[in-house]
N, C-alpha and C. Protein backbone atom coordinates (compact mmCIF):
# COMPACT_ATOMS: atom_id res chain seq x y z
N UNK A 1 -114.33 92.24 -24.82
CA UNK A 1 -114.22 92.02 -23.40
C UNK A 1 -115.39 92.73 -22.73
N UNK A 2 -115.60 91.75 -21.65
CA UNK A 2 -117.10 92.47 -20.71
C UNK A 2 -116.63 93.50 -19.84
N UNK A 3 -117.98 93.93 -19.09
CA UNK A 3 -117.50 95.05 -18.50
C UNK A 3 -116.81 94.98 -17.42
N UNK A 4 -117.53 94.08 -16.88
CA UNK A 4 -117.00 93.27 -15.53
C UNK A 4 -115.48 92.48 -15.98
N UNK A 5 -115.02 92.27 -16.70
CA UNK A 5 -113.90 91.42 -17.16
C UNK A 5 -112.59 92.65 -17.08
N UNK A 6 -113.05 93.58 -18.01
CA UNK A 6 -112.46 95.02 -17.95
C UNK A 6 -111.98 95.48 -16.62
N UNK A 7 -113.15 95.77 -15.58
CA UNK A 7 -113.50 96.24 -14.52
C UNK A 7 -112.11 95.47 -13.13
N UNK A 8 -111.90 94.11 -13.34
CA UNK A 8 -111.10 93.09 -13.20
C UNK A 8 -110.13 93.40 -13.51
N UNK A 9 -109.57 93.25 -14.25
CA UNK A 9 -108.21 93.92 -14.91
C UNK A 9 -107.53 95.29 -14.48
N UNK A 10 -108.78 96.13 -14.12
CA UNK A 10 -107.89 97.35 -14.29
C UNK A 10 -108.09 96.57 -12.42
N UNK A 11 -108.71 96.68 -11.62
CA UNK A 11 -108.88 96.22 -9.80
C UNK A 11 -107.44 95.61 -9.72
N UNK A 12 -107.16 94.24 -10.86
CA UNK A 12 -105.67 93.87 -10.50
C UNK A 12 -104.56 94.42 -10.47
N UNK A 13 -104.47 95.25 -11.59
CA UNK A 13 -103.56 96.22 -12.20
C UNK A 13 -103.03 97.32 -10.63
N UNK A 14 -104.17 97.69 -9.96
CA UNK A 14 -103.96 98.59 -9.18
C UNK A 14 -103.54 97.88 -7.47
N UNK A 15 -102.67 98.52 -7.56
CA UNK A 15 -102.25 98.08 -5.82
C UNK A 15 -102.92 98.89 -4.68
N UNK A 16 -104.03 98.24 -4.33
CA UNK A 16 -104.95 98.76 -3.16
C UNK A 16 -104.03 98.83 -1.51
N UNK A 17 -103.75 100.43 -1.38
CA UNK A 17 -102.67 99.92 0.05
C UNK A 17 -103.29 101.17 0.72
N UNK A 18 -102.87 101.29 1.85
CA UNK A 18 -103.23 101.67 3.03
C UNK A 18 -102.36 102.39 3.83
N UNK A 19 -102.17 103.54 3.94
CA UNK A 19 -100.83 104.17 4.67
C UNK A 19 -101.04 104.34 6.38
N UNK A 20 -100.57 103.09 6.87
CA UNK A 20 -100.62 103.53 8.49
C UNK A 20 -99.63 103.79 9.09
N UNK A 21 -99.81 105.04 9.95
CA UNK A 21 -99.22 105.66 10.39
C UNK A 21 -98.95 105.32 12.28
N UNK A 22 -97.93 105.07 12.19
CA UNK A 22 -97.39 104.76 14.04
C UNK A 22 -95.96 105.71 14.40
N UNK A 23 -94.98 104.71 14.70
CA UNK A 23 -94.11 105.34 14.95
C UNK A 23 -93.27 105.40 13.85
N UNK A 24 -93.20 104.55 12.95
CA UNK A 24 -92.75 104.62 11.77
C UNK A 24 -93.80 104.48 10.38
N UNK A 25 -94.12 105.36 9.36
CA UNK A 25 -94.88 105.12 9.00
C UNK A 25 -94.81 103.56 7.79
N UNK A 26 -95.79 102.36 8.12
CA UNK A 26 -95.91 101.44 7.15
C UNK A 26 -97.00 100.99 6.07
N UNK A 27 -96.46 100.65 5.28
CA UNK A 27 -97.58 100.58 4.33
C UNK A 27 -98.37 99.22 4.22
N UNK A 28 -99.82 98.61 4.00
CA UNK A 28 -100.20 97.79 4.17
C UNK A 28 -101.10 97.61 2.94
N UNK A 29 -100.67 96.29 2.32
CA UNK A 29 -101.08 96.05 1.17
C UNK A 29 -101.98 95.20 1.56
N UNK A 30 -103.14 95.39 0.47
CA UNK A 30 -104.53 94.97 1.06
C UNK A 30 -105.39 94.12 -0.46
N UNK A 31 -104.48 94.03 -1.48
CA UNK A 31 -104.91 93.92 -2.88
C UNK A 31 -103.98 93.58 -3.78
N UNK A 32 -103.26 92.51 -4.34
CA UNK A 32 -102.27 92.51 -5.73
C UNK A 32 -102.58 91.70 -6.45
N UNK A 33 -103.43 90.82 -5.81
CA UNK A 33 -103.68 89.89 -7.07
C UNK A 33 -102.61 88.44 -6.57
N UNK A 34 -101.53 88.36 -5.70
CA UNK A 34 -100.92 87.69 -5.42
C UNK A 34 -101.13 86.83 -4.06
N UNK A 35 -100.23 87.64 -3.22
CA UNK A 35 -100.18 86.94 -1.78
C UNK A 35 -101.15 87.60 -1.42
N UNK A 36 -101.49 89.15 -1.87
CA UNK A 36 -102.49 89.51 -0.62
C UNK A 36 -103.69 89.82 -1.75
N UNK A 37 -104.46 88.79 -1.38
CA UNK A 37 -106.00 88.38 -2.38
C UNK A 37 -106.99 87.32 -1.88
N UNK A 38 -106.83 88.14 -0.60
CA UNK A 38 -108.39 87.48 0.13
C UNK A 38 -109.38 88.49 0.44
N UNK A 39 -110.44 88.20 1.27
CA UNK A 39 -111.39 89.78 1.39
C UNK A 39 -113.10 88.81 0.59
N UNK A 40 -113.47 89.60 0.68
CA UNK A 40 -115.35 89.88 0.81
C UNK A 40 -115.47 90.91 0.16
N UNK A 41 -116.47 90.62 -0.72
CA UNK A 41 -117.09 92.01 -0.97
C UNK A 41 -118.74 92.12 -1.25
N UNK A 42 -118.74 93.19 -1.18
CA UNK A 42 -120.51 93.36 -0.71
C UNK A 42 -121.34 94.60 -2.19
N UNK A 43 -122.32 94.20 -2.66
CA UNK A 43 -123.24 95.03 -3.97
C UNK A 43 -124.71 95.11 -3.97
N UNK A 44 -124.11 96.26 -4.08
CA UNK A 44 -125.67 96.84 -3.81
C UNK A 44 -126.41 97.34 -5.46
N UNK A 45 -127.58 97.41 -5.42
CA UNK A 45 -128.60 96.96 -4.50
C UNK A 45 -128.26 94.94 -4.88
N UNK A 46 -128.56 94.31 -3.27
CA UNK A 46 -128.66 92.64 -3.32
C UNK A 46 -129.59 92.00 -4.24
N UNK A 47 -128.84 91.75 -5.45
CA UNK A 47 -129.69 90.85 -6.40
C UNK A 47 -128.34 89.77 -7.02
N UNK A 48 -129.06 88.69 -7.10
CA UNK A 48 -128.06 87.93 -7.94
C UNK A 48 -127.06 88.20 -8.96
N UNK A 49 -127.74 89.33 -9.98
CA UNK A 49 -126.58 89.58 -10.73
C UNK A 49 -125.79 90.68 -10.40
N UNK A 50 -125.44 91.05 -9.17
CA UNK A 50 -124.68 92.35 -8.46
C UNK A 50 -123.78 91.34 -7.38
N UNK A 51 -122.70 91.85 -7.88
CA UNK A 51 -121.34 90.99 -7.15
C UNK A 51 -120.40 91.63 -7.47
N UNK A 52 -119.24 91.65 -6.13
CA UNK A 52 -117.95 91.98 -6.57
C UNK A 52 -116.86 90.64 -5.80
N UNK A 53 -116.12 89.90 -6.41
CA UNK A 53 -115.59 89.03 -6.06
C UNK A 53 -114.14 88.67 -6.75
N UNK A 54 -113.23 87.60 -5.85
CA UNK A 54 -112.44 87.32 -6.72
C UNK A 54 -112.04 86.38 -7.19
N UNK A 55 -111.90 86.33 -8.84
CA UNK A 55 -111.76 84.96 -9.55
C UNK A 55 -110.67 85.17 -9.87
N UNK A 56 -110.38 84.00 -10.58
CA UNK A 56 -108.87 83.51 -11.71
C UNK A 56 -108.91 83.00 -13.06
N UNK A 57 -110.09 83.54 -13.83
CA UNK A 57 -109.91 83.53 -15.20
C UNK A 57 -109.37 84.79 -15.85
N UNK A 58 -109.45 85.91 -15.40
CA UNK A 58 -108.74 87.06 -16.17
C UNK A 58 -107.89 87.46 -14.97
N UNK A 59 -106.61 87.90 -15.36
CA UNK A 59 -105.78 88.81 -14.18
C UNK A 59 -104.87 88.98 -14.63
N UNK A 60 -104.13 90.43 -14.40
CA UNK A 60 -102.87 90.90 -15.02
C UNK A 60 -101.97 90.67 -14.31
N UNK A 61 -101.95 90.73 -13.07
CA UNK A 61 -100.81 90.79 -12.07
C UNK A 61 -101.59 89.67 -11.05
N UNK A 62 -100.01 88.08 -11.25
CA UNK A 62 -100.56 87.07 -10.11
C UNK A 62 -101.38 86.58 -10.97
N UNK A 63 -101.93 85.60 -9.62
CA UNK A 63 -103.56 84.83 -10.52
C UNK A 63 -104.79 85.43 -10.16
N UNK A 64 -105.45 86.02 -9.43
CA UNK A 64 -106.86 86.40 -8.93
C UNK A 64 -106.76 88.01 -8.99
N UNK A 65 -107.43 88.34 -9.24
CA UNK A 65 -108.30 89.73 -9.79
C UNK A 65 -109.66 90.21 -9.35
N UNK A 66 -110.01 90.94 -8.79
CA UNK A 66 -111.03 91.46 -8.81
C UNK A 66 -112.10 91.37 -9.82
N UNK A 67 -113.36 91.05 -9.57
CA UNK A 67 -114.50 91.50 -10.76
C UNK A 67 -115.29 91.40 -9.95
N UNK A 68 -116.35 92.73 -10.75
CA UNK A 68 -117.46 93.85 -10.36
C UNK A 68 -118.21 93.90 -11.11
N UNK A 69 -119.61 93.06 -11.00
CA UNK A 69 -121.01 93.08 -11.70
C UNK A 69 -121.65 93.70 -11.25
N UNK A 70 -122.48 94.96 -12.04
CA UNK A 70 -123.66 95.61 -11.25
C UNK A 70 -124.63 95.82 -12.34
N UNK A 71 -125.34 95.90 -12.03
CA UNK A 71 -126.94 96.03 -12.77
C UNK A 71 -128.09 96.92 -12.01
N UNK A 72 -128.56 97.70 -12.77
CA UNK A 72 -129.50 98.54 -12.16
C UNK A 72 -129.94 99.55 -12.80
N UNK A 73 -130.69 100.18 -12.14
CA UNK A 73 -131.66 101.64 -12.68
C UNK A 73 -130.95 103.05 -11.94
N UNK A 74 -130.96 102.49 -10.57
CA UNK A 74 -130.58 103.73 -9.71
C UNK A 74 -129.11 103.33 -9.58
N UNK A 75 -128.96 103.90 -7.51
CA UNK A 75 -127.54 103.54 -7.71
C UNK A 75 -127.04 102.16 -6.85
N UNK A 76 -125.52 102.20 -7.59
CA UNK A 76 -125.05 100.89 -7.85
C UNK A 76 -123.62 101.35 -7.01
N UNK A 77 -123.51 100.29 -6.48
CA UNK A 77 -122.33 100.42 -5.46
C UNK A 77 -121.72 98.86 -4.83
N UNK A 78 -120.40 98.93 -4.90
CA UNK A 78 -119.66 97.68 -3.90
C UNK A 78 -119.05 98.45 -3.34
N UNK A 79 -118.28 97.22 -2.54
CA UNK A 79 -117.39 97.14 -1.78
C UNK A 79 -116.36 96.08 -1.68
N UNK A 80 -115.14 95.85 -0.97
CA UNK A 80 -114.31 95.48 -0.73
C UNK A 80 -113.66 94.84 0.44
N UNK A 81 -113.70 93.98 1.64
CA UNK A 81 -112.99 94.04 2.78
C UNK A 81 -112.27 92.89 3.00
N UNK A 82 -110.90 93.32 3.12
CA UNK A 82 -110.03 92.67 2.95
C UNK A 82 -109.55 91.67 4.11
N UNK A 83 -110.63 92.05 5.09
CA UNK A 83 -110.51 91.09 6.28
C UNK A 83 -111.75 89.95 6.73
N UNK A 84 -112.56 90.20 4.90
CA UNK A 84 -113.52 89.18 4.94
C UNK A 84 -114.39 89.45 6.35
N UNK A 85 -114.83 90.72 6.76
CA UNK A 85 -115.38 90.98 8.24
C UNK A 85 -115.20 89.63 9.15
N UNK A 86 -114.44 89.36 9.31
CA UNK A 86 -113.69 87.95 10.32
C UNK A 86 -112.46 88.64 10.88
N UNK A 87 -112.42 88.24 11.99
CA UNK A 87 -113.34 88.25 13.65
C UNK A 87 -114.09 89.38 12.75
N UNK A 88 -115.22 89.16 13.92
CA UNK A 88 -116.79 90.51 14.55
C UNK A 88 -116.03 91.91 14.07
N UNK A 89 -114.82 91.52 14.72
CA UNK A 89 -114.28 92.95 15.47
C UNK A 89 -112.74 93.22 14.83
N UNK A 90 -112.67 92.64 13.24
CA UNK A 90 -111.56 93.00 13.16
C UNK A 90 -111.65 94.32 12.29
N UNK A 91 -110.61 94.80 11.76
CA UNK A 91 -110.19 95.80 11.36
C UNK A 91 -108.99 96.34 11.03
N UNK A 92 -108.66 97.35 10.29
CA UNK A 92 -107.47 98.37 10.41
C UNK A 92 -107.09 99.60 11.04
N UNK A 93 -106.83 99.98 11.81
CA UNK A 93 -106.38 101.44 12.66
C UNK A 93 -105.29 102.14 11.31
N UNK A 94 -106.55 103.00 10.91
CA UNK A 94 -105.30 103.63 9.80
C UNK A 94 -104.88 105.47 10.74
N UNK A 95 -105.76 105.53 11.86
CA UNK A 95 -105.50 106.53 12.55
C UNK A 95 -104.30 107.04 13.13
N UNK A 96 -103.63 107.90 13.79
CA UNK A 96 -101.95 107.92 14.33
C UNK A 96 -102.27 107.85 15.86
């Protein structure tokens, strides 16, 4: 198995959530591989073979999974956003 394939697997495996806090505190799932598996993601440095995205050939949990290609010398970094930056101006208030 590749690295990126690996890399996938364990992203599904893990439940990416978000603890916001109001008047009651709720939790906001942002990652399973299931219902909540939409989002953008962004790799640096921008070259074709640097991507983090999500497919449906490998996944443990659900159908779609995360996978994370990076290639490089220096450093190597993604990201994740689960609101696909759509609206301009959207976001999460994880503040109280």
């Amino acid at each position: 198995m590749n690295t990126s394939r690996l890399i996938a697997l364990v992203a599904a495996a893990t439940l990416a959530t978000v603890r916001i806090f109001a008047d009651a505190p709720q939790t906001l799932v942002v990652w399973n591989g299931e219902d909540a598996n939409r989002g953008g993601g962004w790799a640096s440095p921008e070259k074709d073979a640097n991507f983090i995205k999500a497919q449906t050939e490998v996944a443990r949990s659900g159908d779609t999974a995360l996978e994370i290609h990076l290639e490089g010398e220096r450093w190597l970094g993604g990201g994740w956003n689960w609101q696909n930056w759509w609206p301009e101006n959207s976001g999460t208030d994880t503040t109280d």
